[in-house]
Protein backbone atom coordinates (compact mmCIF):
# COMPACT_ATOMS: atom_id res chain seq x y z
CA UNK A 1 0.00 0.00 0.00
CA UNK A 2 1.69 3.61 -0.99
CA UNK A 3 2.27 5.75 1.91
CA UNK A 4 -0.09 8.01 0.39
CA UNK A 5 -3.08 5.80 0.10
CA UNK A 6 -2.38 5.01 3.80
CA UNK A 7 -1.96 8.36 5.17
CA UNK A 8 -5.64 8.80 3.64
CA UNK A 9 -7.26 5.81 4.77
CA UNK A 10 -5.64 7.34 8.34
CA UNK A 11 -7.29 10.07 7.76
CA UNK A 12 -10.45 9.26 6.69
CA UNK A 13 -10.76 6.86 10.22
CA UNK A 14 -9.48 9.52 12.12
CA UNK A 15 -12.71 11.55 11.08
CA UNK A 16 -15.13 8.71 11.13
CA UNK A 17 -14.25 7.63 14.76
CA UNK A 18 -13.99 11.42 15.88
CA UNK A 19 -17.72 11.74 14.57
CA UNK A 20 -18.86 8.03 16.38
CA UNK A 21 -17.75 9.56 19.42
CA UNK A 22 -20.21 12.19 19.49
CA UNK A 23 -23.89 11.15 20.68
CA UNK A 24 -25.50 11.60 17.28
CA UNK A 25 -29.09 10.40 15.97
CA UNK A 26 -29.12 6.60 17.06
CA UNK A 27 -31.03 6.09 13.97
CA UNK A 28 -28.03 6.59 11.92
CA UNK A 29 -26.25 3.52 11.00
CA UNK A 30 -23.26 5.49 9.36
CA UNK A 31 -22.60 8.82 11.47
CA UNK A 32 -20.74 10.02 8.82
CA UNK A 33 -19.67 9.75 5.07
CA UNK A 34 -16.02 8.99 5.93
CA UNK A 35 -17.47 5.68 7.43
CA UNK A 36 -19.73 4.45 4.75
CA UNK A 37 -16.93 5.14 2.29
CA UNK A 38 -14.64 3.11 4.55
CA UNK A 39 -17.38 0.50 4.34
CA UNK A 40 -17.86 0.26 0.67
CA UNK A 41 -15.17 2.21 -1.20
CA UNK A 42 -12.27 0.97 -2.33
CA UNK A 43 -9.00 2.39 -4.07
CA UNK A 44 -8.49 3.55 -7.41
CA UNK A 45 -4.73 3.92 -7.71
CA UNK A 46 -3.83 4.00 -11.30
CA UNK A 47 -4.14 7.29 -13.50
CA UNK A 48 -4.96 6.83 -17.12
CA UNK A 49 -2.44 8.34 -19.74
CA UNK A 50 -2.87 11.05 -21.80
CA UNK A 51 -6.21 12.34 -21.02
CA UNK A 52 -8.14 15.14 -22.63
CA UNK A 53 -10.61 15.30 -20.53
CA UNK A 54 -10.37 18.84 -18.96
CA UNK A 55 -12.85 20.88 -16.79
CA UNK A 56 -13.44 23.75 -14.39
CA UNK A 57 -10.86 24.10 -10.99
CA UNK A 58 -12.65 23.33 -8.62
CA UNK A 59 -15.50 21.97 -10.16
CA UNK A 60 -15.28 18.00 -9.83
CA UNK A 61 -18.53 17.25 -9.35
CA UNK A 62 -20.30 18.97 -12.09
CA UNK A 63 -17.16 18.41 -14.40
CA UNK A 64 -17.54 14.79 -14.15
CA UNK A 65 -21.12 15.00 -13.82
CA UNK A 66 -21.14 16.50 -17.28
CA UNK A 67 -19.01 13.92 -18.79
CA UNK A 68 -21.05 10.75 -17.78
CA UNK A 69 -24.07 12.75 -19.01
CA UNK A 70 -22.20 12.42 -22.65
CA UNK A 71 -20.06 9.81 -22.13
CA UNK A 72 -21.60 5.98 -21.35
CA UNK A 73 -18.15 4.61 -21.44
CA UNK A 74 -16.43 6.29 -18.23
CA UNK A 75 -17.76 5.46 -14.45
CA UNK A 76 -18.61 8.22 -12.20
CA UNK A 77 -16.65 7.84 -8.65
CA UNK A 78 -17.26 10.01 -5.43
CA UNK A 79 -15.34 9.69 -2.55
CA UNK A 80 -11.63 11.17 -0.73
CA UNK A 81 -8.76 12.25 -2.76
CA UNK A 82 -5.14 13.28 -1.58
CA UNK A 83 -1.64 13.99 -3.15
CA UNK A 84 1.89 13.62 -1.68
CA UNK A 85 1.69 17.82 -2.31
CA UNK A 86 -0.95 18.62 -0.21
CA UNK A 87 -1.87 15.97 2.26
CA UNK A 88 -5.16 17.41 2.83
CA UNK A 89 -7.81 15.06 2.38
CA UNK A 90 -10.49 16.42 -0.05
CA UNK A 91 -13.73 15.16 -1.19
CA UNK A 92 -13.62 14.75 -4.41
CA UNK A 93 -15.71 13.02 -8.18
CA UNK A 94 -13.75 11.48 -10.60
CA UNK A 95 -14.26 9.26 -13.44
CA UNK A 96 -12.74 5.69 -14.09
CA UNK A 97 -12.65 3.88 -17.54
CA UNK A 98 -13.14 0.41 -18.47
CA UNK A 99 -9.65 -1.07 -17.13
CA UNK A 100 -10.54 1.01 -13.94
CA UNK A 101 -8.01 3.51 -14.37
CA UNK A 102 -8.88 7.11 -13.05
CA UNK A 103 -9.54 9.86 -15.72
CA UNK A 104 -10.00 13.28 -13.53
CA UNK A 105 -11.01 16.18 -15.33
CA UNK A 106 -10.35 18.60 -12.40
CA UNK A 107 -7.18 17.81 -10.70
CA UNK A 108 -4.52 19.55 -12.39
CA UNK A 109 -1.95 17.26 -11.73
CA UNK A 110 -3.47 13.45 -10.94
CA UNK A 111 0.15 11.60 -11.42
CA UNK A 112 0.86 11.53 -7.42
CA UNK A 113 -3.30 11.30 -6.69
CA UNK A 114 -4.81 8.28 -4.33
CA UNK A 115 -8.25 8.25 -4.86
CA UNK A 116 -10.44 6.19 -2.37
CA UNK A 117 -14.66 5.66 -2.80
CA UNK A 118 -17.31 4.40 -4.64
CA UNK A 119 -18.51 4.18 -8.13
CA UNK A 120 -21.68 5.07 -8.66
CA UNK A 121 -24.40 3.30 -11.24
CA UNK A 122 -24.85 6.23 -14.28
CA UNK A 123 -28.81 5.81 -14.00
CA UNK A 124 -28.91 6.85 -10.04
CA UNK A 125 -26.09 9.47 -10.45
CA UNK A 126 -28.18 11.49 -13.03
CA UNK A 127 -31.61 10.46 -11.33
CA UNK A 128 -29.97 12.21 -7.82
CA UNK A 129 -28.77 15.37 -9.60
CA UNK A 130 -32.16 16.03 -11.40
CA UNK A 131 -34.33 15.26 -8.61
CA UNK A 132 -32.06 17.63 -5.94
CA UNK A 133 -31.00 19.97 -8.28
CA UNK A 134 -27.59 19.68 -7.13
CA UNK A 135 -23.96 18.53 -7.77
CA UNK A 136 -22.53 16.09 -5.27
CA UNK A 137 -23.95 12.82 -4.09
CA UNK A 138 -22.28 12.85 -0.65
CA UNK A 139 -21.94 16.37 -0.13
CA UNK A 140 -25.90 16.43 -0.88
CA UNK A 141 -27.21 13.97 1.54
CA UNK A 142 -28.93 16.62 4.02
CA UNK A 143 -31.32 16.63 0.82
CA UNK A 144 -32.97 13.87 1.40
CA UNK A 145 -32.87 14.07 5.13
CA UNK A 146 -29.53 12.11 5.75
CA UNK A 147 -31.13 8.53 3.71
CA UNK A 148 -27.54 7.53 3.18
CA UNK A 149 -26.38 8.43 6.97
CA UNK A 150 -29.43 6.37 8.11
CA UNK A 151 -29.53 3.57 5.84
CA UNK A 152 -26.15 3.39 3.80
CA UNK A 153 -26.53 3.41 -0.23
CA UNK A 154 -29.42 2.01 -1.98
CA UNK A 155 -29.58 -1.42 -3.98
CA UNK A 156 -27.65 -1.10 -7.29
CA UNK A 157 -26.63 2.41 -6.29
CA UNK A 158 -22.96 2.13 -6.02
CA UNK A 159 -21.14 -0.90 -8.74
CA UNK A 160 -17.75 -1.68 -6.40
């Protein structure tokens, strides 16, 4: 495992058991998103070569949103993101192909990039954005009253 993937795995339980120690709703089986993406991401550590795909800093989820609107062939991927630059860990959408390498239209530089979440099922990505009116499946939860706190993703949601 790189040192980078670990450092954000670290992370990512350092925030989810930081969160289960508070005395949140007890109908909540995931207190937060760092824990159900511990649950059922996984890590996508290779980077496709030569990409064109290019979008708007700052933008990820509506960048990649965008893509998988046009594009059938790539995977659309929410989860945590961090580089050996800035060892923040970020949210972050990204895109993987068919040999599930990452294509990320945001990140400037993706070469030193450890991605870690889930990929999401086209159909429910679009259906979430056009019924909330919003970019961001994790980041959007609170729409729909914290469903994916309380009950985790729904069947066929998420294809890990």
């Amino acid at each position: 495992m790189s040192d980078n993937l670990t450092r954000l795995l670290d992370k990512l339980q350092e925030r989810a058991d930081l969160i289960d120690s508070f005395p949140l709703n007890p109908m909540y089986k995931y207190k937060s998103m760092e824990k159900l993406i511990l649950e059922v991401g996984k890590p996508y550590l290779t980077i496709a070569k030569n990409s064109k795909l290019k979008g708007t800093p700052k933008n990820c989820y509506e960048n990649c949103f965008n893509i998988i609107r046009k594009r059938q062939d790539l995977i659309y991927c929410e989860g945590y993101a961090s580089d050996d630059i800035v060892t923040f860990v970020f949210t972050h959408a990204w895109l993987i192909n068919d040999k599930g390498e990452v294509v990320d239209p945001t990140w400037q530089d993706a070469s030193n990039v450890v991605y870690f979440g889930a990929a999401f099922n086209r159909d429910f990505v679009i259906d979430f954005v056009t019924k909330f009116k919003e970019y961001g499946i994790l980041e959007s939860d609170y729409r729909q009253e914290h469903k994916f706190k309380i009950e985790g993703f729904p069947k066929g949601a998420v294809i890990n």
